[in-house]
Protein backbone atom coordinates (compact mmCIF):
# COMPACT_ATOMS: atom_id res chain seq x y z
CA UNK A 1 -12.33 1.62 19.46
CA UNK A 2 -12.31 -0.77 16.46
CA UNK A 3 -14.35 1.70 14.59
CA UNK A 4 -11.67 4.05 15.40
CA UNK A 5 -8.70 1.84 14.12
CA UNK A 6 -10.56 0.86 10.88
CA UNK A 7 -10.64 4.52 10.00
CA UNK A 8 -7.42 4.83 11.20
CA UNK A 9 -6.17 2.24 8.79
CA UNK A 10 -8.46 3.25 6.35
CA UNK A 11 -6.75 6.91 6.74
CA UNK A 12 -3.14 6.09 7.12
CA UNK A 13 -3.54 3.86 3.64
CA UNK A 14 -5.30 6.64 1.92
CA UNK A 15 -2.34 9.15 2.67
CA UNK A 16 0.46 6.31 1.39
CA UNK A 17 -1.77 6.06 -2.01
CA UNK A 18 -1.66 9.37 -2.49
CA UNK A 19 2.15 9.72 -1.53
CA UNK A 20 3.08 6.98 -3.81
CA UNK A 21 1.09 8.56 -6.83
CA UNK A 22 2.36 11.89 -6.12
CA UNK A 23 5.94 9.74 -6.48
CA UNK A 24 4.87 8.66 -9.59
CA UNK A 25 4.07 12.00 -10.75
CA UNK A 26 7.40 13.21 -10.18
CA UNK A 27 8.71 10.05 -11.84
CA UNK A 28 6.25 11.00 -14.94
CA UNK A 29 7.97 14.41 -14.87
CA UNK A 30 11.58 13.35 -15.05
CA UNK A 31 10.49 11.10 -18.61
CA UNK A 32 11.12 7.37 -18.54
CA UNK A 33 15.05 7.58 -18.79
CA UNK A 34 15.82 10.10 -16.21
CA UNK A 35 13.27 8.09 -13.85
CA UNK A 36 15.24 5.04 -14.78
CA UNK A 37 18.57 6.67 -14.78
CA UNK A 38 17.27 8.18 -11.01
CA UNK A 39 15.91 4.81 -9.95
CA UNK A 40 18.93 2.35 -10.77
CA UNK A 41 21.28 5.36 -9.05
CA UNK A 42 19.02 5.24 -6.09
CA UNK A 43 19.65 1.51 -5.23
CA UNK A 44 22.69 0.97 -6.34
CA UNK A 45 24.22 3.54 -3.97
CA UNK A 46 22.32 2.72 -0.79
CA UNK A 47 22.43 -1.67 -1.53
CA UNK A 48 24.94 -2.01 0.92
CA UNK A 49 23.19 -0.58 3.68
CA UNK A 50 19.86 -2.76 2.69
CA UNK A 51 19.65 -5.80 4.84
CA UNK A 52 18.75 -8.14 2.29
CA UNK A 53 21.76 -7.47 0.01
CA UNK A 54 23.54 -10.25 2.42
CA UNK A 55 20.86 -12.91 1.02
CA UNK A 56 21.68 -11.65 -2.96
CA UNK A 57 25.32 -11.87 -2.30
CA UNK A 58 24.97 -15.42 -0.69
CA UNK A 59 23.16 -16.25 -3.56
CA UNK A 60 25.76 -14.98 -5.95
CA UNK A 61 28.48 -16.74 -4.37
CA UNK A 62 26.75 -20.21 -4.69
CA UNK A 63 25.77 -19.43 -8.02
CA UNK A 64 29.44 -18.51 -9.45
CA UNK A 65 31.95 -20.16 -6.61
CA UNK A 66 34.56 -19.10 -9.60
CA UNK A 67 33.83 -15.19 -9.52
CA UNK A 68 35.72 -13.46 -6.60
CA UNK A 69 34.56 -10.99 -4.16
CA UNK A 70 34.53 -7.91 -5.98
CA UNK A 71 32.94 -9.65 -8.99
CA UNK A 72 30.09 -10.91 -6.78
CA UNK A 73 29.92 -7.38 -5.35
CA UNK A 74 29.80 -5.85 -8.55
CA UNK A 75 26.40 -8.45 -9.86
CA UNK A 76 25.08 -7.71 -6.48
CA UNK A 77 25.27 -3.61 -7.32
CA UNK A 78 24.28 -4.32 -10.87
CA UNK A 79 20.99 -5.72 -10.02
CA UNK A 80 20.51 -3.55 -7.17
CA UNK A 81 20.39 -0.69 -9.59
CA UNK A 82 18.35 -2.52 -12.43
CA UNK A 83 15.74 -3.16 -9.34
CA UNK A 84 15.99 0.49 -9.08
CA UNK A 85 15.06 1.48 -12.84
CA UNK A 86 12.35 -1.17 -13.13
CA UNK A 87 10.41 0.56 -10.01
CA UNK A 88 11.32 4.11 -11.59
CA UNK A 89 10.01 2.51 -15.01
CA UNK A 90 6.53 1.78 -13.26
CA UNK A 91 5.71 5.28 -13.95
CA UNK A 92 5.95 5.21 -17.58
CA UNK A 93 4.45 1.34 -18.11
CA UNK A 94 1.78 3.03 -20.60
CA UNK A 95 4.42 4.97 -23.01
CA UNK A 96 7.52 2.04 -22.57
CA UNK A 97 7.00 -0.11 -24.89
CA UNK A 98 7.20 1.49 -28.48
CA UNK A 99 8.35 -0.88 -31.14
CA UNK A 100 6.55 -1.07 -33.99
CA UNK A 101 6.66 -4.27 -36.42
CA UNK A 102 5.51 -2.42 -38.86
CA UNK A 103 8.03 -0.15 -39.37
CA UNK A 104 11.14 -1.76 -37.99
CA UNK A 105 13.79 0.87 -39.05
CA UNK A 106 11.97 3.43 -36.88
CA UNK A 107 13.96 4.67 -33.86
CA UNK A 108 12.62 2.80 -30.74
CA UNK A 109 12.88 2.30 -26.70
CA UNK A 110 12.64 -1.73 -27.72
CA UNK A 111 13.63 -4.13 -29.85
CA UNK A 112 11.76 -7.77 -30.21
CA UNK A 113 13.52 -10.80 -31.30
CA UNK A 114 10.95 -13.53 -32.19
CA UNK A 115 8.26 -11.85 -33.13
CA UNK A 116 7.22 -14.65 -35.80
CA UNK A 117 6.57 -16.58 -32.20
CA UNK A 118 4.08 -13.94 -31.22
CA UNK A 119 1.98 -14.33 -33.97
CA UNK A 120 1.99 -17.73 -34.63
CA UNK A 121 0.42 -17.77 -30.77
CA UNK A 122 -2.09 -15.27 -32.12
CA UNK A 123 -3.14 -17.28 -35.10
CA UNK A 124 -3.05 -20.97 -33.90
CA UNK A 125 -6.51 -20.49 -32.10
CA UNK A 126 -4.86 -23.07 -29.56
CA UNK A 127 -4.38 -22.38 -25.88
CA UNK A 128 -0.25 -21.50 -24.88
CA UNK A 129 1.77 -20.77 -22.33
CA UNK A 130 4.80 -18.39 -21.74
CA UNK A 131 7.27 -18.24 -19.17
CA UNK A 132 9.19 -15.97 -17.90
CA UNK A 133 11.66 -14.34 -15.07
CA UNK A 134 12.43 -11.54 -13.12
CA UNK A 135 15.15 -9.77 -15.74
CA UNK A 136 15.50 -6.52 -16.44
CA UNK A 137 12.11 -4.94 -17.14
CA UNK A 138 10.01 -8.34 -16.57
CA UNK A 139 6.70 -6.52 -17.41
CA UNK A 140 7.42 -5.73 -21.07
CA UNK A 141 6.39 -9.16 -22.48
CA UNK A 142 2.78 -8.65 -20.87
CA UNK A 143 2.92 -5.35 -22.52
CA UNK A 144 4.12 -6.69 -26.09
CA UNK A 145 0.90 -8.95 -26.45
CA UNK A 146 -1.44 -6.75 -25.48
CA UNK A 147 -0.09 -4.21 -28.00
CA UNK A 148 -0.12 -7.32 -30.53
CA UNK A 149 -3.32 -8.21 -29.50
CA UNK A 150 -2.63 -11.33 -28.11
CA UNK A 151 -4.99 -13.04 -25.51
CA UNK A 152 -2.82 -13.05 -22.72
CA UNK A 153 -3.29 -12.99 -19.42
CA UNK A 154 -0.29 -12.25 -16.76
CA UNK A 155 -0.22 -14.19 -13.55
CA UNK A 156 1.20 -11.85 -10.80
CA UNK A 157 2.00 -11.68 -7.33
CA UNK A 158 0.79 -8.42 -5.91
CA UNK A 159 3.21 -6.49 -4.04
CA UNK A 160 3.26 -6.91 0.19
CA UNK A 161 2.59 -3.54 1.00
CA UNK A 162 -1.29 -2.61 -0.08
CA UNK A 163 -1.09 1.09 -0.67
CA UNK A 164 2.14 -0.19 -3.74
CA UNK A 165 -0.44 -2.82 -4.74
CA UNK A 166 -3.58 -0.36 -5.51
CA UNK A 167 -1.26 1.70 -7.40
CA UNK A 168 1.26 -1.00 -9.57
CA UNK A 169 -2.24 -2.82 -10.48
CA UNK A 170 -4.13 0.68 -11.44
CA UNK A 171 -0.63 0.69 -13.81
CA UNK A 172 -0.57 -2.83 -15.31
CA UNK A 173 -4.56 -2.58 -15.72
CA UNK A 174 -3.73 -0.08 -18.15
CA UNK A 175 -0.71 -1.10 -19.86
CA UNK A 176 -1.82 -4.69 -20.01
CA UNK A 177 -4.67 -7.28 -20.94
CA UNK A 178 -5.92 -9.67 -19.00
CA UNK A 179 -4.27 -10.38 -15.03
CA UNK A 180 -4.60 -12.69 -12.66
CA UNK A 181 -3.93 -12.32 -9.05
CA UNK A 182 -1.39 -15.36 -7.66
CA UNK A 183 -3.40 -16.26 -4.72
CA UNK A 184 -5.48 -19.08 -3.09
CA UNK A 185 -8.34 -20.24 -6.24
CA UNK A 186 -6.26 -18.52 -9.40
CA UNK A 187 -5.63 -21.94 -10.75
CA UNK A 188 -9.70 -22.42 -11.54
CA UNK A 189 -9.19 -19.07 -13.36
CA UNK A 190 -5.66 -19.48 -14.80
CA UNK A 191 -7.67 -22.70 -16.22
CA UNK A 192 -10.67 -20.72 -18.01
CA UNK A 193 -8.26 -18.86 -19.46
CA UNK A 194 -6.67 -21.79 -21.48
CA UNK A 195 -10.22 -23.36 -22.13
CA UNK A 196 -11.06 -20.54 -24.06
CA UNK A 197 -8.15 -21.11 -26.04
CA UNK A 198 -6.42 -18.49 -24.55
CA UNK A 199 -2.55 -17.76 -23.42
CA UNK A 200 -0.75 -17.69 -19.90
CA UNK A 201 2.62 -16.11 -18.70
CA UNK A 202 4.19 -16.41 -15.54
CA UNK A 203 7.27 -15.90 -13.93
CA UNK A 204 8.46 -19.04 -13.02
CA UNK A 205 12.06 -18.40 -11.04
CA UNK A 206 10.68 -17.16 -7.75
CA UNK A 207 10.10 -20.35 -4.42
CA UNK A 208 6.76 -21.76 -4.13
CA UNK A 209 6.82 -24.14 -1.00
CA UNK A 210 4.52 -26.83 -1.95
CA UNK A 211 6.64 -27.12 -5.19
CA UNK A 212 8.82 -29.37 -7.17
CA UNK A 213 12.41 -30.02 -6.41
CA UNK A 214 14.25 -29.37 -9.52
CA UNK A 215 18.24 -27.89 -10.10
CA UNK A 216 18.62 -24.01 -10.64
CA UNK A 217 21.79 -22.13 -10.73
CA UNK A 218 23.16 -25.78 -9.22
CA UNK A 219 21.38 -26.20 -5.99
CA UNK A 220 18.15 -28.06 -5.60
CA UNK A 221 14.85 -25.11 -5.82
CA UNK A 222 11.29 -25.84 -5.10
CA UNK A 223 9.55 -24.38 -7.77
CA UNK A 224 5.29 -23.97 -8.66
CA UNK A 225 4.83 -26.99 -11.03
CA UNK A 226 1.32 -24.79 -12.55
CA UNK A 227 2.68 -24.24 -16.02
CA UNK A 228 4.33 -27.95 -16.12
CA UNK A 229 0.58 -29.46 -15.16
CA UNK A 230 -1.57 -27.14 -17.57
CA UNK A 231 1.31 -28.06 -20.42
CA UNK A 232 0.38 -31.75 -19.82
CA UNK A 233 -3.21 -31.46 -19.70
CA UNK A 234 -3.75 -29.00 -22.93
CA UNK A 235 -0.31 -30.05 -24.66
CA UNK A 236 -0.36 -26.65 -25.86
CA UNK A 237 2.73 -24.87 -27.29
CA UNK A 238 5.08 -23.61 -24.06
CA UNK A 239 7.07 -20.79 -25.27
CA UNK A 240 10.05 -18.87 -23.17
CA UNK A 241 10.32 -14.97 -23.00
CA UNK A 242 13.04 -12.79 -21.67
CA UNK A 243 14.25 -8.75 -21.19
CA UNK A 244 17.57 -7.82 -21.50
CA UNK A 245 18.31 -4.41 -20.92
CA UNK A 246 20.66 -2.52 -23.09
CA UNK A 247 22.52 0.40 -22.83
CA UNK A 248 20.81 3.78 -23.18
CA UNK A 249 17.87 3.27 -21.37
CA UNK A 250 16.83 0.69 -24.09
CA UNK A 251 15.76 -3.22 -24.24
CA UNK A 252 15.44 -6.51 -26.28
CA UNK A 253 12.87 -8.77 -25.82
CA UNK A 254 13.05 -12.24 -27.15
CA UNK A 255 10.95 -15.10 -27.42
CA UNK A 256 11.71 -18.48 -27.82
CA UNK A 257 10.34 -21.06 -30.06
CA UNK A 258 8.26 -23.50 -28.48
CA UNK A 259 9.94 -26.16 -25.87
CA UNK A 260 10.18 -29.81 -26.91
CA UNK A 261 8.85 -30.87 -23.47
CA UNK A 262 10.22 -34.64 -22.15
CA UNK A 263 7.55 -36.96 -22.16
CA UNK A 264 6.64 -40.02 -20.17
CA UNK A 265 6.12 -43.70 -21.08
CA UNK A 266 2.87 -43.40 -21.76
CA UNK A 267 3.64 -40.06 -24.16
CA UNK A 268 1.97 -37.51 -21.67
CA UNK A 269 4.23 -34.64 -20.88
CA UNK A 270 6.28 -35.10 -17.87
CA UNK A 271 5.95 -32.23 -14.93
CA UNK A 272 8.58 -32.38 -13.19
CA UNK A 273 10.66 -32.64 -16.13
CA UNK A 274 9.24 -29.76 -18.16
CA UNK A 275 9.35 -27.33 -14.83
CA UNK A 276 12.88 -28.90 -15.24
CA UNK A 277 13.55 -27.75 -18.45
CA UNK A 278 11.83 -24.25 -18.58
CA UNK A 279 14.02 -23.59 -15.71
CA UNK A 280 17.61 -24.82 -17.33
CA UNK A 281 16.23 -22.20 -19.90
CA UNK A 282 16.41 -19.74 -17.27
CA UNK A 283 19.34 -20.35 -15.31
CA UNK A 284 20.93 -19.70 -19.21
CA UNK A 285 19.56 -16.28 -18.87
CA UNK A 286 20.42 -15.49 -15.71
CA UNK A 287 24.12 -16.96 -16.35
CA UNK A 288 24.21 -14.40 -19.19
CA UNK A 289 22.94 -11.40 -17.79
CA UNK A 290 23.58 -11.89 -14.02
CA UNK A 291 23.40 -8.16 -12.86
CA UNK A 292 19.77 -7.99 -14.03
CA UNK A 293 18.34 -10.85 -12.05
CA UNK A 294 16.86 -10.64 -8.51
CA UNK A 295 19.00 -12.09 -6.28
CA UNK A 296 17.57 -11.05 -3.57
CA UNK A 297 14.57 -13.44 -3.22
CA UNK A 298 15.09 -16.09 -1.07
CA UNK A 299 15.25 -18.88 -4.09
CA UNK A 300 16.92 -21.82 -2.17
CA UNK A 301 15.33 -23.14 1.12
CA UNK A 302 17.14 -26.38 1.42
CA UNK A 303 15.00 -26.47 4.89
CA UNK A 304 12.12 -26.86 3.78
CA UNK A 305 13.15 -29.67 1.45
CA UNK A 306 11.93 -33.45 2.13
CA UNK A 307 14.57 -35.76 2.81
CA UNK A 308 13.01 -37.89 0.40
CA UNK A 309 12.52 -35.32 -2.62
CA UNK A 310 16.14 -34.65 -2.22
CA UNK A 311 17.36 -38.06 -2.45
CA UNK A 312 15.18 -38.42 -5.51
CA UNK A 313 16.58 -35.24 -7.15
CA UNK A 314 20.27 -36.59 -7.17
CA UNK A 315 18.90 -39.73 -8.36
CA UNK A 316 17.49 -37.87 -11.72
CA UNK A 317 19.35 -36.73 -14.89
CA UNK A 318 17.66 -33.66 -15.54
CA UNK A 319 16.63 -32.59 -19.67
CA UNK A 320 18.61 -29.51 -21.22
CA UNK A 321 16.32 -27.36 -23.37
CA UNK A 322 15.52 -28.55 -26.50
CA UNK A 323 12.76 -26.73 -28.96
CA UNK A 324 10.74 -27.61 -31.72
CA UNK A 325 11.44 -26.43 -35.29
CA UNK A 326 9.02 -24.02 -36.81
């Protein structure tokens, strides 16, 4: 009998593989804006009917107590359908990203502000880090240094459902360099990478329950405190990247010069306060571009907040992002 259900499994995730590539296919097919176009149409019409749009428009209305109801409505569709067109945008990962430094007058899918940033990581033969958030397309920036040639390696949390996992990492294996699974253990590999004077990016704005308490969006977040601990013990350069999508199917990417990261008495960066501080950077995204953020991730878990961690996190005055000159 357990022979039987192994197969079984085996079988039933064999057929869902081969469904979801046969998706992709189509998607393929249609060309990277009619996927999208299909995609963001796809969501945004069914959202209400999806259970978990209640937790992105409780989210909203904490967020922006000043927008009414059919504002927060209106975010809540918005990123509905940019969830959409980044799933319909899997498909064409390979072929997205098209701009070309080298000839920056050419027509283009995207546009990169900050590119100076990009190489300066390239040619500093120091270890860096770069964080990021779920906006808009969030896998472009992984895709922009590998096409630069920049040692990076993307942290990522693998979807829940296995037969979407196979296929997504078969698609970032080829689009991207280097990965690294967010799991029990990455942190000894996440650390090789910087050893070897290499470069890390993450997505930082998602809950990690063993994290730090710091403000996002104005309620208290736990939030992984990895990037804030490797920043203290390389002191490398910490650098900021977004996606904003843009209309006709088209995006910016920019990348921020490096953070000026607070410090402690003893001159050692401060964790807490640079997790702090690479998230104030962004909440300003998200405040910008609202209807291409994920609320619907459970972000705030005020539950699972110590009593004591809480008291300390009204006690604190939190540091607004300041960066270095270059």
């Amino acid at each position: 009998m357990r022979r039987l259900k192994h197969f079984a499994g085996r079988l039933v995730a064999a057929i869902m593989i081969g469904l979801i590539r046969a998706l992709f296919g189509f998607l393929r097919l249609l060309g990277p804006e009619r996927a999208s176009d299909l995609g963001g149409w796809l969501l945004r019409s069914v959202s209400p009917l999806i259970p978990v749009n209640r937790v992105a428009l409780a989210n909203i209305r904490a967020a922006f107590p000043e927008k009414n109801e059919a504002e927060v409505r209106a975010i809540a569709r918005g990123a509905w359908e940019n969830l959409g067109r980044t799933a319909a945008e899997y498909a064409h990962l390979k072929t997205l990203f098209d701009y070309d430094d080298d000839n920056r007058d050419a027509p283009s899918r995207v546009e990169v502000s900050g590119i100076e940033h990009f190489v300066a990581l390239k040619d500093d033969q120091k270890p860096g880090l770069i964080f990021s958030a779920h906006l808009a397309n969030w896998e472009l920036p992984a895709i922009c240094a590998a096409a630069y040639e920049l040692d990076t390696t993307a942290v990522f949390r693998a979807p829940n459902d296995p037969a979407i996992a196979n296929v997504v990492h078969e698609i970032r294996s080829g689009a991207m360099g280097g990965l690294a699974a967010a799991k029990q253990g990455a942190a000894f590999a996440m650390q090789g990478v910087l050893e070897r004077d290499g470069h890390l990016g993450m997505l930082i704005d998602q809950h990690f329950t063993r994290g730090v308490v710091i403000p996002f969006l104005g309620r208290p977040a736990l939030t992984n405190p990895i990037l804030g601990k490797f920043a203290r013990r390389f002191d490398c350069p910490v650098h900021g990247v977004r996606v904003i999508r843009l209309p006709g199917q088209r995006f910016r990417l920019e990348l921020t010069p490096p953070l000026d990261l607070p410090r402690d008495e003893a001159g050692e960066i401060d964790v807490t306060g640079a997790m702090a501080m690479m998230t104030a950077v962004v909440e300003g995204w998200v405040r910008e571009h609202p209807e291409q953020w994920l609320w619907m991730h459970r972000r705030w878990r005020p539950n699972m907040i110590k009593s004591a961690a809480l008291a300390n996190y009204g006690d604190t005055t939190w540091p607004q992002p300041k960066f270095k000159a270059t």
